[in-house]
Protein backbone atom coordinates (compact mmCIF):
# COMPACT_ATOMS: atom_id res chain seq x y z
CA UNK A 1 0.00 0.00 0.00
CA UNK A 2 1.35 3.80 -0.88
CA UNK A 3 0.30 6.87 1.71
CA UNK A 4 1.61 10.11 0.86
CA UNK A 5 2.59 12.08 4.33
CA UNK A 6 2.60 15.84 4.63
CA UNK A 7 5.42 17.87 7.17
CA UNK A 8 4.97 20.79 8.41
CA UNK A 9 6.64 23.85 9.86
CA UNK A 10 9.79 22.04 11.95
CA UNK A 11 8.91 18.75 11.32
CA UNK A 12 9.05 19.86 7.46
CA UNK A 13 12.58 21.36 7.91
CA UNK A 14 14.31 18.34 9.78
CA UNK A 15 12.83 15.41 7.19
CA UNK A 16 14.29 18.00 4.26
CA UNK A 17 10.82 17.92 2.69
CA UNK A 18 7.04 18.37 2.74
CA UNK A 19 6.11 15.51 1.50
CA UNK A 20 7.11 11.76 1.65
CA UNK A 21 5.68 8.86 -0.34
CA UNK A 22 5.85 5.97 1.66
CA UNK A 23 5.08 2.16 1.06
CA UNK A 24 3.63 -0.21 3.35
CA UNK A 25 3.29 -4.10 3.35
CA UNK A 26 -0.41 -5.11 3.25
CA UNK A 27 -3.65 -3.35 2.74
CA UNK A 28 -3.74 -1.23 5.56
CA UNK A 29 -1.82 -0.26 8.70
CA UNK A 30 -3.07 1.26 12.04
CA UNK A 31 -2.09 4.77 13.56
CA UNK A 32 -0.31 2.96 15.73
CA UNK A 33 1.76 1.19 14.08
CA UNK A 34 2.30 3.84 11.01
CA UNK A 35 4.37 5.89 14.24
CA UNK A 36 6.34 3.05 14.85
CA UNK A 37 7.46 2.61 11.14
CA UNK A 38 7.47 6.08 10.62
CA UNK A 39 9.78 6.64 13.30
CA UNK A 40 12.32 3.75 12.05
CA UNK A 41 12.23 5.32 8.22
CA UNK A 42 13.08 9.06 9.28
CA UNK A 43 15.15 8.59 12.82
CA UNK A 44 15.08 12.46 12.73
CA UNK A 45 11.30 12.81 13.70
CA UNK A 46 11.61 9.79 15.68
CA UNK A 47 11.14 12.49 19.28
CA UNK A 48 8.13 14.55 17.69
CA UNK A 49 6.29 11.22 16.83
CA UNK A 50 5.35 10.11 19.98
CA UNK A 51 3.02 13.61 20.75
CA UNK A 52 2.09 14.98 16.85
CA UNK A 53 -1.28 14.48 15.99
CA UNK A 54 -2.16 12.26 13.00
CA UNK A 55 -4.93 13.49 10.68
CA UNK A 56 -5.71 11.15 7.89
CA UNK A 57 -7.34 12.66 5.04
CA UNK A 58 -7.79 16.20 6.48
CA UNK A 59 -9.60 15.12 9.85
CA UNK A 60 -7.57 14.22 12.98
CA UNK A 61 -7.78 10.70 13.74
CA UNK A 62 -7.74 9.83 17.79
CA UNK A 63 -7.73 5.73 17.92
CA UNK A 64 -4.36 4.16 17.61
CA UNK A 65 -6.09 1.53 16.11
CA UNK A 66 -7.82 3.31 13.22
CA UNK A 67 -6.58 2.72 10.26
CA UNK A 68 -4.42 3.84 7.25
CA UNK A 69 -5.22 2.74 3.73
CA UNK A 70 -3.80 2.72 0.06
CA UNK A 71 -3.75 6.13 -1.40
CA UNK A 72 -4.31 7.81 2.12
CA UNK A 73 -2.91 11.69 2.99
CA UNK A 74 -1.53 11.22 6.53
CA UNK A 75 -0.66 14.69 7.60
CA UNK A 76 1.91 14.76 11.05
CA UNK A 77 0.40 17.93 12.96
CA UNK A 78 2.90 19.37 15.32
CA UNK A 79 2.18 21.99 18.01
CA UNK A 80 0.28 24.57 16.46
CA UNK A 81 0.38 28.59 17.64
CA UNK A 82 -6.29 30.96 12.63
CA UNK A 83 -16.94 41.00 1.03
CA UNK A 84 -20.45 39.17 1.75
CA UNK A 85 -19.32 36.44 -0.31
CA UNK A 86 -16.39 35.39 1.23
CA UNK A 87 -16.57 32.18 3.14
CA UNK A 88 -17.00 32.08 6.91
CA UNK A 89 -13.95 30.14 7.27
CA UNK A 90 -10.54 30.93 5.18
CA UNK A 91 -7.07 30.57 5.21
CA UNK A 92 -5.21 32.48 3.22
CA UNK A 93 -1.93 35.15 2.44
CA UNK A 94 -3.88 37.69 1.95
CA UNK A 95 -4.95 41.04 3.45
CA UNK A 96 -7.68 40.05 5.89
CA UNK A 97 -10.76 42.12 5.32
CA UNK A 98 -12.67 43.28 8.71
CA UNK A 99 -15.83 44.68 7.19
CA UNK A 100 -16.64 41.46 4.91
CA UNK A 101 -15.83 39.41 8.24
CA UNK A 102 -18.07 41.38 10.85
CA UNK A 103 -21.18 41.24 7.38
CA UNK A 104 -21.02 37.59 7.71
CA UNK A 105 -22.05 36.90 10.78
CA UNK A 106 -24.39 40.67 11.81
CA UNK A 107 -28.75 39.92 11.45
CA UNK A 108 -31.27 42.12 12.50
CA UNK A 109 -31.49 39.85 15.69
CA UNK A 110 -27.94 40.77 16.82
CA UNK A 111 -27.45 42.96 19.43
CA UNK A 112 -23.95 42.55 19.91
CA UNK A 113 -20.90 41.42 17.01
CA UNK A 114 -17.58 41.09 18.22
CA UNK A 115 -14.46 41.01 16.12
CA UNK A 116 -11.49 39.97 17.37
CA UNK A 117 -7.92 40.79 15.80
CA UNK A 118 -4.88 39.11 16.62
CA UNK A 119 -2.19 41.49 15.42
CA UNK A 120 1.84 40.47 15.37
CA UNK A 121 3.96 42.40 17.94
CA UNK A 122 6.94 43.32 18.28
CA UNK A 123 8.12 41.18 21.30
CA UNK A 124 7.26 37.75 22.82
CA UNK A 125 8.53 36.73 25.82
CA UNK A 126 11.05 39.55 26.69
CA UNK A 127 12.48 39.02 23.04
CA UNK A 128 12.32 41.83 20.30
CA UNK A 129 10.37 40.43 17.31
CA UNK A 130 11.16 41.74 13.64
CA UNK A 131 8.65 39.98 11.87
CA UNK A 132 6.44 36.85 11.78
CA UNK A 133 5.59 33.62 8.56
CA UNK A 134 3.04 31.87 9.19
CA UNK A 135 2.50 28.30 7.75
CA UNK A 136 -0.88 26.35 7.50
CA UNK A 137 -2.07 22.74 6.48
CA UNK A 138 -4.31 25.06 4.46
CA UNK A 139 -7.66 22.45 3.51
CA UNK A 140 -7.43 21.03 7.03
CA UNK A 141 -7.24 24.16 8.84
CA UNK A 142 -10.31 26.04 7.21
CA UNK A 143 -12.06 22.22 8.01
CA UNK A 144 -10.43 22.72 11.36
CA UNK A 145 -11.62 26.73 11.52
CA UNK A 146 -15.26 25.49 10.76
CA UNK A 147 -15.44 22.69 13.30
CA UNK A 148 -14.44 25.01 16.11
CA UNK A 149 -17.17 27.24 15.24
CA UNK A 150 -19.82 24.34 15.20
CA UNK A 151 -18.20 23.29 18.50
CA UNK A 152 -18.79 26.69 20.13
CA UNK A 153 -22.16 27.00 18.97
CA UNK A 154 -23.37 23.83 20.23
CA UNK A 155 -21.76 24.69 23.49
CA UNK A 156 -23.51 28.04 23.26
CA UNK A 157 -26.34 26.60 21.94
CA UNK A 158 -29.14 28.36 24.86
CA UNK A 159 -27.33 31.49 24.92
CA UNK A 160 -28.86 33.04 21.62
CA UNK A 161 -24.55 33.15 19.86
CA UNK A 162 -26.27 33.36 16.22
CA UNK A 163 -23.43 32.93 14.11
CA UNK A 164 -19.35 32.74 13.93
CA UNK A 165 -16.79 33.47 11.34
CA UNK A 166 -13.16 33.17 10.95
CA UNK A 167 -10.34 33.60 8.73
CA UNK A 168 -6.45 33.36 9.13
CA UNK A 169 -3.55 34.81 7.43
CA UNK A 170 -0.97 33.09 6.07
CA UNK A 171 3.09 33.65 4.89
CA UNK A 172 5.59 36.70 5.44
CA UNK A 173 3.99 39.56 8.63
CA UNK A 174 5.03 42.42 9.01
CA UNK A 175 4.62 44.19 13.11
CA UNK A 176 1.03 45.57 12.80
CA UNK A 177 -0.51 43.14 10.63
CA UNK A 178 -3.76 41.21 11.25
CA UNK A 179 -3.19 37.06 11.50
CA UNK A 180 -6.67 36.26 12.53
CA UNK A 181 -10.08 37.85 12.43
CA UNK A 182 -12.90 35.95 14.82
CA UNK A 183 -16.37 37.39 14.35
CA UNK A 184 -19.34 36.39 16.35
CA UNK A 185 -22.58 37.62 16.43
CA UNK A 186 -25.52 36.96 19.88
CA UNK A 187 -28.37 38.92 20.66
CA UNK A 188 -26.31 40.19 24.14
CA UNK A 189 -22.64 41.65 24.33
CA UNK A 190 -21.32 39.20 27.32
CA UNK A 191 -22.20 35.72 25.06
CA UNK A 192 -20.63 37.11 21.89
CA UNK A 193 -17.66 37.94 24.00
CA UNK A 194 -17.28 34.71 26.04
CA UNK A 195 -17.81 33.22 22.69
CA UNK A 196 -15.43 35.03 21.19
CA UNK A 197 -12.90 34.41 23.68
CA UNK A 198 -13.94 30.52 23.75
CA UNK A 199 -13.28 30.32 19.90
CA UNK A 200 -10.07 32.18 19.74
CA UNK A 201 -8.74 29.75 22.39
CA UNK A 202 -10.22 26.69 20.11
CA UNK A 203 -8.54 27.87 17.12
CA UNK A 204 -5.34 28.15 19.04
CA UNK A 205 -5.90 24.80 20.67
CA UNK A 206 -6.94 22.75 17.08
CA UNK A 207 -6.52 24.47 13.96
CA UNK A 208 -3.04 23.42 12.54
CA UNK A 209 -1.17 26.79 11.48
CA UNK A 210 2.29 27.07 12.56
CA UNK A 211 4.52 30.56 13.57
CA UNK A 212 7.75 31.25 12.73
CA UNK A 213 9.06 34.13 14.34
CA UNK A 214 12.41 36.12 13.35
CA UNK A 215 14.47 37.99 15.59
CA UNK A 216 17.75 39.90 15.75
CA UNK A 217 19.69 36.48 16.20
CA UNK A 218 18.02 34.63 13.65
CA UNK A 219 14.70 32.73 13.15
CA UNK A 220 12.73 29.83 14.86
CA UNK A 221 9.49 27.52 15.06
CA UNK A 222 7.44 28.89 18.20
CA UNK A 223 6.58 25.80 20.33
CA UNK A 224 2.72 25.73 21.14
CA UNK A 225 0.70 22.53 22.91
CA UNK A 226 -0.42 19.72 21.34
CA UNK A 227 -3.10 19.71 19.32
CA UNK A 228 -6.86 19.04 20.80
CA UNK A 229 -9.33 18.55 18.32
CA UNK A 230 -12.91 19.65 18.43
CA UNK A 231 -15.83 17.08 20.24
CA UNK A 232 -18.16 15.84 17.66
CA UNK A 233 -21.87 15.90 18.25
CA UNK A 234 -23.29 12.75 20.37
């Protein structure tokens, strides 16, 4: 059996390439034991192996025992640091647009819509920061952005949170720039901000977009926690 499997950020830069075409004996081969193998093929991501997430054809897959088939995408997620028409949920390089954002997700029922802006800075951590890349698994992470918005509205499902948007910016930042617009809409200010803050944290927590910041003395990956993914509906 042939998988293809997708690097990212760090992981991308030790294996020396984004993507690896591997072959397997048999038809399939669990999650399990695809780390195992993995880990004795490229003995450089053998330490990141044990706590990357595995998402097999652009969802995460939790069960070590799940399995991988012929012609499969596994994708190794490290630790990830996200007009009218536009989609509720994008990743993309460029500009982020505020007004088309805030459009999607304002009715006449809304009394409150709260857009949130994460903006690079010029420090982190007592460091000076020059300027920022960002790098996405870009199909899986708007999947990933739209999951964590249907996870937040179930959770805020009796607090009248009518609808949620995101969109994340991708590539070269400059200090000042906007990396993530959140936009939630609820008929009272206090639920669209606690959902607000809620899916910020989610998209931080799940969505698998990567930071490389550069500084006077050079540039590196920004460690962030493993991923989490999003609870599916019982």
């Amino acid at each position: 059996m042939h998988v293809t499997v997708k690097l990212f950020a760090s992981l991308r830069e030790l294996a020396g390439s984004s993507d690896l075409d591997q072959e397997f004996e048999g038809d399939s081969v669990t999650v399990t034991e695809f780390r195992q193998r993995f880990a004795e093929r490229v003995p450089a991501l053998k330490p990141q192996l044990e706590t990357v997430a595995i998402a097999v054809n652009e969802e995460y897959t939790r069960q070590g025992d799940a399995p991988i088939r012929d012609g499969d995408v596994v994708a190794l997620i490290p630790p990830i640091a996200g007009g009218a028409d536009a989609p509720r949920f994008l990743c993309t390089d460029q500009v982020l647009d505020r007004d088309a954002l805030r459009e999607l997700v304002r009715t006449d029922a809304s009394g409150a819509v709260v857009l949130f802006e994460g903006i690079v800075r010029n420090h982190h951590e007592g460091h000076e920061v020059l300027r920022l890349e960002y790098e996405a698994y870009g199909p899986m992470a708007e999947k990933q952005l739209a999951a964590v918005a249907a996870e937040v509205l179930r959770d805020y499902a009796n607090r009248e949170v009518y609808d949620i948007a995101a969109h994340h910016r991708t590539g070269p930042m400059s200090i000042g720039d906007v990396s993530l617009l959140v936009a939630v809409s609820a008929a009272h200010r206090k639920d669209a901000f606690d959902a607000a803050l809620r899916t910020v944290d989610r998209i931080k927590e799940t969505v698998p977009v990567w930071k490389k910041e550069y500084g006077p003395n050079g540039a590196t990956w920004q460690e962030g926690i493993a991923p989490v993914p999003t609870s599916q509906p019982d």
